[in-house]
N, C-alpha and C. Protein backbone atom coordinates (compact mmCIF):
# COMPACT_ATOMS: atom_id res chain seq x y z
N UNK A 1 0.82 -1.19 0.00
CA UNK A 1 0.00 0.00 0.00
C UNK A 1 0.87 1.26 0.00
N UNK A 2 2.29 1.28 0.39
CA UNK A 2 2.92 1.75 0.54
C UNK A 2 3.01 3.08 -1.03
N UNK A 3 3.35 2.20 -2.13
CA UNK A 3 3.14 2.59 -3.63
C UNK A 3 1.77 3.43 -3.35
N UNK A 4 0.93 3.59 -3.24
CA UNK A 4 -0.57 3.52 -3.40
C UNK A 4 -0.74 5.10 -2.82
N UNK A 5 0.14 5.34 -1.71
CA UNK A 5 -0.03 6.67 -0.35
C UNK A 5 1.06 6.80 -0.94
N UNK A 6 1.69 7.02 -1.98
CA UNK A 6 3.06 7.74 -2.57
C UNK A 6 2.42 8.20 -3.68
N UNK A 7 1.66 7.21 -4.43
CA UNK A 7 0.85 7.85 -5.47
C UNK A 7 -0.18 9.23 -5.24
N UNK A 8 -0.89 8.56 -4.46
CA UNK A 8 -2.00 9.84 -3.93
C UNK A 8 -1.13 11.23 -3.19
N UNK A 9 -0.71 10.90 -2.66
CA UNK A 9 0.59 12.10 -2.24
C UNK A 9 0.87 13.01 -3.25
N UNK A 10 1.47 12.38 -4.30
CA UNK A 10 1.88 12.91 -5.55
C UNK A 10 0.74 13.72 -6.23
N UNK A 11 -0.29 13.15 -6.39
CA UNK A 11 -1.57 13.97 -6.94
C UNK A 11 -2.36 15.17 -6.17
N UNK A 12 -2.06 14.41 -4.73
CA UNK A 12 -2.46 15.93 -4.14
C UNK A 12 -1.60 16.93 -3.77
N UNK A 13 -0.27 16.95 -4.15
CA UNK A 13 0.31 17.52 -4.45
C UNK A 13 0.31 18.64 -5.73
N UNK A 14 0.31 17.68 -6.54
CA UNK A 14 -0.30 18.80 -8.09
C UNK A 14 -1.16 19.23 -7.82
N UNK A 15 -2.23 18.97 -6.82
CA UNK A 15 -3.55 19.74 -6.41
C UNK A 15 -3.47 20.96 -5.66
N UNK A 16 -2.39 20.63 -4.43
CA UNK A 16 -2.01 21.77 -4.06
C UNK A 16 -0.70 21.33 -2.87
N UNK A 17 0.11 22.33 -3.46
CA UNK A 17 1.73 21.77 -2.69
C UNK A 17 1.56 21.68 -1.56
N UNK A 18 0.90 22.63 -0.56
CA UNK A 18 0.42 22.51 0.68
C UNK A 18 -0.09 21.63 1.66
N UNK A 19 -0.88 20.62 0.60
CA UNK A 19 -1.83 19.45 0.31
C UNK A 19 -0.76 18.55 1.53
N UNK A 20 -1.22 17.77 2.57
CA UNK A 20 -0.69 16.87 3.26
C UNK A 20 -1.40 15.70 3.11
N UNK A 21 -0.86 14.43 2.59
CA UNK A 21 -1.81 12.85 3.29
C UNK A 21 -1.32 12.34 4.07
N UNK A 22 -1.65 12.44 5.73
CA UNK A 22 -1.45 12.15 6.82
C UNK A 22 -1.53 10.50 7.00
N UNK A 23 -2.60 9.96 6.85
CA UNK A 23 -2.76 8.71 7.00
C UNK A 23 -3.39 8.10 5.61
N UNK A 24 -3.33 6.61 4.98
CA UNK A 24 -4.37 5.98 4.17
C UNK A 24 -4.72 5.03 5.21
N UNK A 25 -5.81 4.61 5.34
CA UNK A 25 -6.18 3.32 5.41
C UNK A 25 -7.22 2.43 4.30
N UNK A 26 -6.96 1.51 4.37
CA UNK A 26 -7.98 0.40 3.92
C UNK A 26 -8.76 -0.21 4.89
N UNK A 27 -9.85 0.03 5.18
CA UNK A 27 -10.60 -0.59 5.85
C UNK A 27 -11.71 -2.38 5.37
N UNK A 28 -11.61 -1.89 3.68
CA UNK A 28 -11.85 -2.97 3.53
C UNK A 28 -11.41 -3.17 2.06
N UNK A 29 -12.06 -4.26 1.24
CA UNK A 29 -10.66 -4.30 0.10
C UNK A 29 -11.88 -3.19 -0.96
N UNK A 30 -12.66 -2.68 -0.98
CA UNK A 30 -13.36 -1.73 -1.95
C UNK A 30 -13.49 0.05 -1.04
N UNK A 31 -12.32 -0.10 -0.38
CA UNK A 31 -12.67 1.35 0.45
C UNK A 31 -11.14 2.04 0.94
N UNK A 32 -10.77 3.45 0.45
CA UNK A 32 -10.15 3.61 1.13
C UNK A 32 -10.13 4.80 1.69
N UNK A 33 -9.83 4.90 2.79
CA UNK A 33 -9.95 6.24 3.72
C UNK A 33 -8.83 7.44 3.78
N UNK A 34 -8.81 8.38 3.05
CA UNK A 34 -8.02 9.32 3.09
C UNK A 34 -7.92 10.48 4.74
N UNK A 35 -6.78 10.59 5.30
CA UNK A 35 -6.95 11.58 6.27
C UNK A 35 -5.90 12.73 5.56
N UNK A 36 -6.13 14.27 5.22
CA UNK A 36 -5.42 14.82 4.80
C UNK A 36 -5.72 16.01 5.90
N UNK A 37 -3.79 16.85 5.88
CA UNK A 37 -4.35 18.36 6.38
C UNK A 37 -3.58 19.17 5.77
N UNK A 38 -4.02 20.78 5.81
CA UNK A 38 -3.57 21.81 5.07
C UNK A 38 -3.28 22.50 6.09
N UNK A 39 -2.37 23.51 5.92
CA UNK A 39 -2.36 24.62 6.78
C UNK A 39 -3.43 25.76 6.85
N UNK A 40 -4.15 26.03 5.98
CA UNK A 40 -5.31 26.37 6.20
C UNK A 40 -6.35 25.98 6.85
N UNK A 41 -6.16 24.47 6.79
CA UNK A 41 -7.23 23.76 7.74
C UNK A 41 -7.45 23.17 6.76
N UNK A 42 -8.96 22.13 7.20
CA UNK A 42 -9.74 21.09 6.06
C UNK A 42 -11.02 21.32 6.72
N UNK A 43 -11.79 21.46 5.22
CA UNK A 43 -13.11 21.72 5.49
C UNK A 43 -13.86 20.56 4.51
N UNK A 44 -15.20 20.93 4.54
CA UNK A 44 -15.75 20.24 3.72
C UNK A 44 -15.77 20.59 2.08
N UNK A 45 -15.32 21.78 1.62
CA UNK A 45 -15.09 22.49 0.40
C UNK A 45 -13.83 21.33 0.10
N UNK A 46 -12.79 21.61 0.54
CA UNK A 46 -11.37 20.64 0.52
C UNK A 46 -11.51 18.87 0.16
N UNK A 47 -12.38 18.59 1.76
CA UNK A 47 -12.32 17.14 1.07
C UNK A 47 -13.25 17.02 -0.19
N UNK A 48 -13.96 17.88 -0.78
CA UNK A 48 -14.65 17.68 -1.99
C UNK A 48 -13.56 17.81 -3.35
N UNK A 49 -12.97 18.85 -3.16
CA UNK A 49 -11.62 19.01 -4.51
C UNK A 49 -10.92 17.76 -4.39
N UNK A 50 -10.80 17.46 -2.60
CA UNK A 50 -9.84 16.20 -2.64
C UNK A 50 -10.11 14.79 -3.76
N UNK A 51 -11.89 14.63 -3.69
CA UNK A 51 -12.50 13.85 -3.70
C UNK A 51 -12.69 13.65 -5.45
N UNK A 52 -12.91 15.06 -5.88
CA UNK A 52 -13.16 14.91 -7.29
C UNK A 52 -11.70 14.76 -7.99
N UNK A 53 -10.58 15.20 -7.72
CA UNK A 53 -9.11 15.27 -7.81
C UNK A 53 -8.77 13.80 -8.06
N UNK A 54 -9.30 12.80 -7.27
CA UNK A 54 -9.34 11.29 -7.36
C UNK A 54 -9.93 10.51 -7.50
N UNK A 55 -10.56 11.35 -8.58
CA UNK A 55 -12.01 10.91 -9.03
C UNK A 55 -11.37 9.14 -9.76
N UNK A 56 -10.59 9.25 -10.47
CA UNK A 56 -10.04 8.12 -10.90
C UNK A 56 -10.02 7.05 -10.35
N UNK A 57 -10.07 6.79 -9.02
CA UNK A 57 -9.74 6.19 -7.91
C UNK A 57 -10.83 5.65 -7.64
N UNK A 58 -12.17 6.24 -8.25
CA UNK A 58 -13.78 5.65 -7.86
C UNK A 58 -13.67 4.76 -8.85
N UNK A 59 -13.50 3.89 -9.38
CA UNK A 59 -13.55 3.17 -10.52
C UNK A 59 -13.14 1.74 -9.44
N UNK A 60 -12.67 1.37 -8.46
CA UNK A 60 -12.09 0.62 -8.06
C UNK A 60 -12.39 0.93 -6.29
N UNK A 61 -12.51 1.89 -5.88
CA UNK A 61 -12.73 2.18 -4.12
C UNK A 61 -13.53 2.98 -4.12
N UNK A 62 -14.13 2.97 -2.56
CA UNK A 62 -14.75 4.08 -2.27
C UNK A 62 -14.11 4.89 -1.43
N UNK A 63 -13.62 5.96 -1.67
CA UNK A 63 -13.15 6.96 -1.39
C UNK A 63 -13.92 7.90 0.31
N UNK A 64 -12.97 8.13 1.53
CA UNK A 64 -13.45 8.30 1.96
C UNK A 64 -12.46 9.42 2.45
N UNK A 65 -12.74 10.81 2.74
CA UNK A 65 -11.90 12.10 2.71
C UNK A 65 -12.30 12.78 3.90
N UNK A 66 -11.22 12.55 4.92
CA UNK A 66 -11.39 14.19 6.16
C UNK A 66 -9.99 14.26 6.55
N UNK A 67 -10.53 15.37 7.84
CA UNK A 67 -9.38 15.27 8.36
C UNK A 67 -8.52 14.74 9.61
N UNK A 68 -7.43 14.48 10.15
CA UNK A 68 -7.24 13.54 10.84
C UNK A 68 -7.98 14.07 12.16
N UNK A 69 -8.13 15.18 12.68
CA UNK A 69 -8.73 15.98 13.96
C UNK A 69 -7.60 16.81 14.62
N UNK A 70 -8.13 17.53 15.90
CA UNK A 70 -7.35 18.08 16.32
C UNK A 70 -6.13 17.16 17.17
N UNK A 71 -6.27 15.90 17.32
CA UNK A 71 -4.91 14.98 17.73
C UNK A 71 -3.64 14.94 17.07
N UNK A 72 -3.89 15.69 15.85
CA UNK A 72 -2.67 15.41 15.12
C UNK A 72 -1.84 16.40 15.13
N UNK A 73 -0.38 16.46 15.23
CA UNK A 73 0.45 17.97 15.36
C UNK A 73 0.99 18.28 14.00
N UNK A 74 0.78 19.42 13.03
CA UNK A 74 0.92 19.60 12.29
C UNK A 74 2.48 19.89 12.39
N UNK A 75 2.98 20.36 13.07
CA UNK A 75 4.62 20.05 13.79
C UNK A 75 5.34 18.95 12.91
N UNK A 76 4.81 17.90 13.07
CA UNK A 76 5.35 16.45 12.56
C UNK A 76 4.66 15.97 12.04
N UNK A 77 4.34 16.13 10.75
CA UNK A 77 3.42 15.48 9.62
C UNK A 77 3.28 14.07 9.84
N UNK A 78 4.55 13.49 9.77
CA UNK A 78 5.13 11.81 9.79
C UNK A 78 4.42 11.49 10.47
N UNK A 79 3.98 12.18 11.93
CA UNK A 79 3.55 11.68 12.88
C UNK A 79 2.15 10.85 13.16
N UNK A 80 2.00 9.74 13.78
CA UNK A 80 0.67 9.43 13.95
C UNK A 80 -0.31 10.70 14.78
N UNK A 81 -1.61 10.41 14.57
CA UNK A 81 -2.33 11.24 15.38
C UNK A 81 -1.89 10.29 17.24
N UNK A 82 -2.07 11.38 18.24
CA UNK A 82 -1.80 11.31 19.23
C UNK A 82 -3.14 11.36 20.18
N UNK A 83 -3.24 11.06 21.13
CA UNK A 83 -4.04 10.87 22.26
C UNK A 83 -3.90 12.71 22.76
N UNK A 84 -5.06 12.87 23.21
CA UNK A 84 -4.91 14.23 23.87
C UNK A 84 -4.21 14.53 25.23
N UNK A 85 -3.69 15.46 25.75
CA UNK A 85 -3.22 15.47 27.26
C UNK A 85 -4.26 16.23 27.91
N UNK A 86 -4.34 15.61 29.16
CA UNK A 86 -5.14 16.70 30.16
C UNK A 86 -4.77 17.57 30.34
């Protein structure tokens, strides 16, 4: 899957350099879950460009686009999302 979140990277990239894909998952073998963030933030306008941007990608999955939440530190992209602190 590795290939797969290098590919999509790459495209939302040409979409917009800013463009982050934080996490993919596959949840099942016809679905896959995009978590992306921007420095602007992610809204629902966003995961829609995201969505039509990979439109290609509906031919084969269902496409599923947000953002990771506020757990994640935009600090360290690499990073998994984190547990909150009290």
């Amino acid at each position: 899957m590795t290939d797969l979140k290098d590919s999509i990277q790459q495209q939302l990239s040409e979409l917009d350099s800013e463009l982050d894909l934080v996490a993919l998952e596959q949840p099942g073998s016809a679905t896959l879950r995009l978590f992306i963030d921007h420095p602007g933030g992610v809204d629902l306008a966003l995961c829609e460009r995201v969505t039509r941007h990979l439109e290609h990608l509906r031919a084969d999955y269902s496409l599923e686009v947000s953002s990771p939440g506020p757990k994640y530190s935009r600090t360290n992209p690499t990073s998994e999302p984190t547990e909150e602190r009290p």
